[in-house]
Protein backbone atom coordinates (compact mmCIF):
# COMPACT_ATOMS: atom_id res chain seq x y z
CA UNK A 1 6.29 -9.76 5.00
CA UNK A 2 6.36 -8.39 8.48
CA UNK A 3 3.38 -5.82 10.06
CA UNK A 4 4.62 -3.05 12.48
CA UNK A 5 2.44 -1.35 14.72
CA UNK A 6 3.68 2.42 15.53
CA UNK A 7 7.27 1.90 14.84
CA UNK A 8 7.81 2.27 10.92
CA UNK A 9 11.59 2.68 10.72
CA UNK A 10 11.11 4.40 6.96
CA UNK A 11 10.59 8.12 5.45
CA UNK A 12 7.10 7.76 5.47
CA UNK A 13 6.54 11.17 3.64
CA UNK A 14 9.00 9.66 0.86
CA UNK A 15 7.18 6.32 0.42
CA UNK A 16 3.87 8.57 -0.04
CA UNK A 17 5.57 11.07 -2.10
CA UNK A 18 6.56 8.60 -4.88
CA UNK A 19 3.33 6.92 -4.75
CA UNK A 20 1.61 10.25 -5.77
CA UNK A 21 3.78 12.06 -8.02
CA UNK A 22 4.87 9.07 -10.15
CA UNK A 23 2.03 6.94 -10.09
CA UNK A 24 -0.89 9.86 -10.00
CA UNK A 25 1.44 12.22 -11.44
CA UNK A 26 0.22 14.66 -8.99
CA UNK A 27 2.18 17.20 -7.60
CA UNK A 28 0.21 19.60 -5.57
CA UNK A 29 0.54 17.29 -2.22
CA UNK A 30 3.85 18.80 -0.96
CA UNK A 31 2.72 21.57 0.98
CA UNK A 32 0.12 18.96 2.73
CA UNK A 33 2.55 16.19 2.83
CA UNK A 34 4.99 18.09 4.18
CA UNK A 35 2.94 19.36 7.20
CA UNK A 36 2.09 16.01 8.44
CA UNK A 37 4.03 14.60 11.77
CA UNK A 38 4.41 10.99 10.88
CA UNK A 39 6.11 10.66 14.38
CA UNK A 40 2.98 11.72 16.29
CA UNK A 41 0.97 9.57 14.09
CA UNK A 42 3.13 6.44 15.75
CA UNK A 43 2.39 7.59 19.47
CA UNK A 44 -1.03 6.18 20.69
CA UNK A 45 -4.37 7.29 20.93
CA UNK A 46 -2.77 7.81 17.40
CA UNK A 47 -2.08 4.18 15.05
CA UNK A 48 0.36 3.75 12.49
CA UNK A 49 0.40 0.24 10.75
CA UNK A 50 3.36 -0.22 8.67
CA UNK A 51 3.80 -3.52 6.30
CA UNK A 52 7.74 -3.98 5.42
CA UNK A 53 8.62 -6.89 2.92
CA UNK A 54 12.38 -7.45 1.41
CA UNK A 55 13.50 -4.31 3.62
CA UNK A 56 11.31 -2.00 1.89
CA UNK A 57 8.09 -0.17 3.11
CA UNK A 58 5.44 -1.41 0.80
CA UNK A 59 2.19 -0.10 2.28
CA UNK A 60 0.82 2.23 5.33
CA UNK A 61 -2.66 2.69 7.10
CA UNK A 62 -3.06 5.51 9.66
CA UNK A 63 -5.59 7.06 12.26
CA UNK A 64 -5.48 10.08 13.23
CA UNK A 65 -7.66 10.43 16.72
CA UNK A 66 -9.43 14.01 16.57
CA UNK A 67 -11.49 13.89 19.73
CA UNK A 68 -12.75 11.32 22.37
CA UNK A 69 -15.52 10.66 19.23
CA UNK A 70 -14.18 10.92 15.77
CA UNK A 71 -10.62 9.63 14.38
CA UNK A 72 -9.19 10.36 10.98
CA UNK A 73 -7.93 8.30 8.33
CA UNK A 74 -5.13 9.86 7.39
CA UNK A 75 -2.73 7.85 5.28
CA UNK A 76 -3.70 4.90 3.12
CA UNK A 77 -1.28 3.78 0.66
CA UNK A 78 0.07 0.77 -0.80
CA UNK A 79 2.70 0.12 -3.23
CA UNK A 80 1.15 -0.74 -6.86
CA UNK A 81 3.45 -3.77 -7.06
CA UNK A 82 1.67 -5.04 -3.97
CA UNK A 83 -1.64 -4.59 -4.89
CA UNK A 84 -4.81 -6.79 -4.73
CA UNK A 85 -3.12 -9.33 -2.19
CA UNK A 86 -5.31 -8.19 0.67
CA UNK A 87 -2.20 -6.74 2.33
CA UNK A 88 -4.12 -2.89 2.33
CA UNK A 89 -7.22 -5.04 3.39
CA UNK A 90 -5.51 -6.46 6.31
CA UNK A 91 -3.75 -3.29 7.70
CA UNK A 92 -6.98 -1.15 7.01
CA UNK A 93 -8.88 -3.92 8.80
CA UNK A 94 -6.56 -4.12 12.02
CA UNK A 95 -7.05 0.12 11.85
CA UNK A 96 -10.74 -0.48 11.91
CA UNK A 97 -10.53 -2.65 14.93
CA UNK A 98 -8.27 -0.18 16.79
CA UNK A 99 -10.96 2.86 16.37
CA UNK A 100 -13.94 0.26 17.42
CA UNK A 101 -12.33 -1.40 20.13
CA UNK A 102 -11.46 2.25 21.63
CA UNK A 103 -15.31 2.98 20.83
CA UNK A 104 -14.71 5.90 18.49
CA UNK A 105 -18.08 6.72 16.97
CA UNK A 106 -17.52 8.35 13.91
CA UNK A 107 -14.44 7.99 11.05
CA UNK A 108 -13.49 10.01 8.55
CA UNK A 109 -11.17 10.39 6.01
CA UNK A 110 -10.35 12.34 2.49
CA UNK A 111 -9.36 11.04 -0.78
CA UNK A 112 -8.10 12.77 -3.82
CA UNK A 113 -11.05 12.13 -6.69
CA UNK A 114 -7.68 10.55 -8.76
CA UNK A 115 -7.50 7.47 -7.07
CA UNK A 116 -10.51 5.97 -8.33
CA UNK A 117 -8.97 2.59 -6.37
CA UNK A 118 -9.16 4.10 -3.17
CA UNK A 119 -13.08 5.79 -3.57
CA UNK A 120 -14.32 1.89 -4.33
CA UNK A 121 -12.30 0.57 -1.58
CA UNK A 122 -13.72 3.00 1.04
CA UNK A 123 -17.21 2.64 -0.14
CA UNK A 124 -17.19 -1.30 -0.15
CA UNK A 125 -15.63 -0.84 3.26
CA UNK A 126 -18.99 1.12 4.30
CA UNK A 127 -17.83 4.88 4.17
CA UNK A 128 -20.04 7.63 2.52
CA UNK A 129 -19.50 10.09 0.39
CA UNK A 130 -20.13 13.59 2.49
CA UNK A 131 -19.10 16.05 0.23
CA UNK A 132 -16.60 18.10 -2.55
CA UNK A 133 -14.21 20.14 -1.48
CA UNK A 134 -13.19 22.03 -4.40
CA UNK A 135 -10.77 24.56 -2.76
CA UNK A 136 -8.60 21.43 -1.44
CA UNK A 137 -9.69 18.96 -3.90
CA UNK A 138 -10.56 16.44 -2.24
CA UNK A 139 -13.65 13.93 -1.30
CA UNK A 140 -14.76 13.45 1.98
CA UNK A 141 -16.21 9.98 3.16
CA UNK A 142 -17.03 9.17 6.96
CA UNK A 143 -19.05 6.11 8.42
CA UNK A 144 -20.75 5.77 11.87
CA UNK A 145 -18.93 2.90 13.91
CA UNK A 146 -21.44 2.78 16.85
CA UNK A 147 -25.64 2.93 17.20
């Protein structure tokens, strides 16, 4: 298994794509999905952490930076076949570490209430639930990183 930092060589918006239609069988993402620039997403103050493993893509973590205070989780997904090795642990992690070394004070991010594995994982990782939004359908979480 090899970890990339801002250089995934894959289709990023594929490897998300089948993770949501065939696994959530959802298929309202496209229009979102389809807007996001996975290239800017590599370029710092922006992260990208890629995890590659038999020359596949098996899992992504990225941070979007919104402002000199708040960044934005934007892409969190790991291949099912790959889960509960720690390998979303460790790339979330090293994200983490990114925003709090660069003294970001504030995170956020957005999860669709489907992936019930996500919500747990962001709330044992200290993010709170904000609010519902039903137009987009989606929960927000954020966390404070600083005092």
């Amino acid at each position: 298994m090899e970890i990339k930092i801002n250089q995934c060589k894959y289709n990023i918006k594929e490897f998300i794509k089948n993770i949501i239609c065939e696994e959530f069988k959802i298929d309202y993402w496209g229009k979102w999905l389809e807007e996001q620039d996975y290239d800017a997403l590599q370029k710092e103050p922006n992260i990208l952490i890629s995890v590659e493993d038999k020359n596949s893509l098996i899992g992504i973590c990225g941070v979007k930076i919104i402002n000199k205070d708040e960044c934005y989780f934007n892409s969190f997904y790991i291949r099912k076949d790959y889960r509960n090795q720690k390998i979303g642990t460790k790339i979330f992690d090293m994200c983490m570490q990114y925003v709090i070394n660069n003294k970001y004070k504030k995170a956020f991010l957005t999860v669709d209430p489907k992936f019930l594995i996500a919500i747990k994982f962001y709330e044992k990782k200290g993010f709170i639930f904000d609010y519902f939004d039903k137009k987009r359908q989606e929960l927000y979480y954020y966390k404070y990183l600083t005092k």
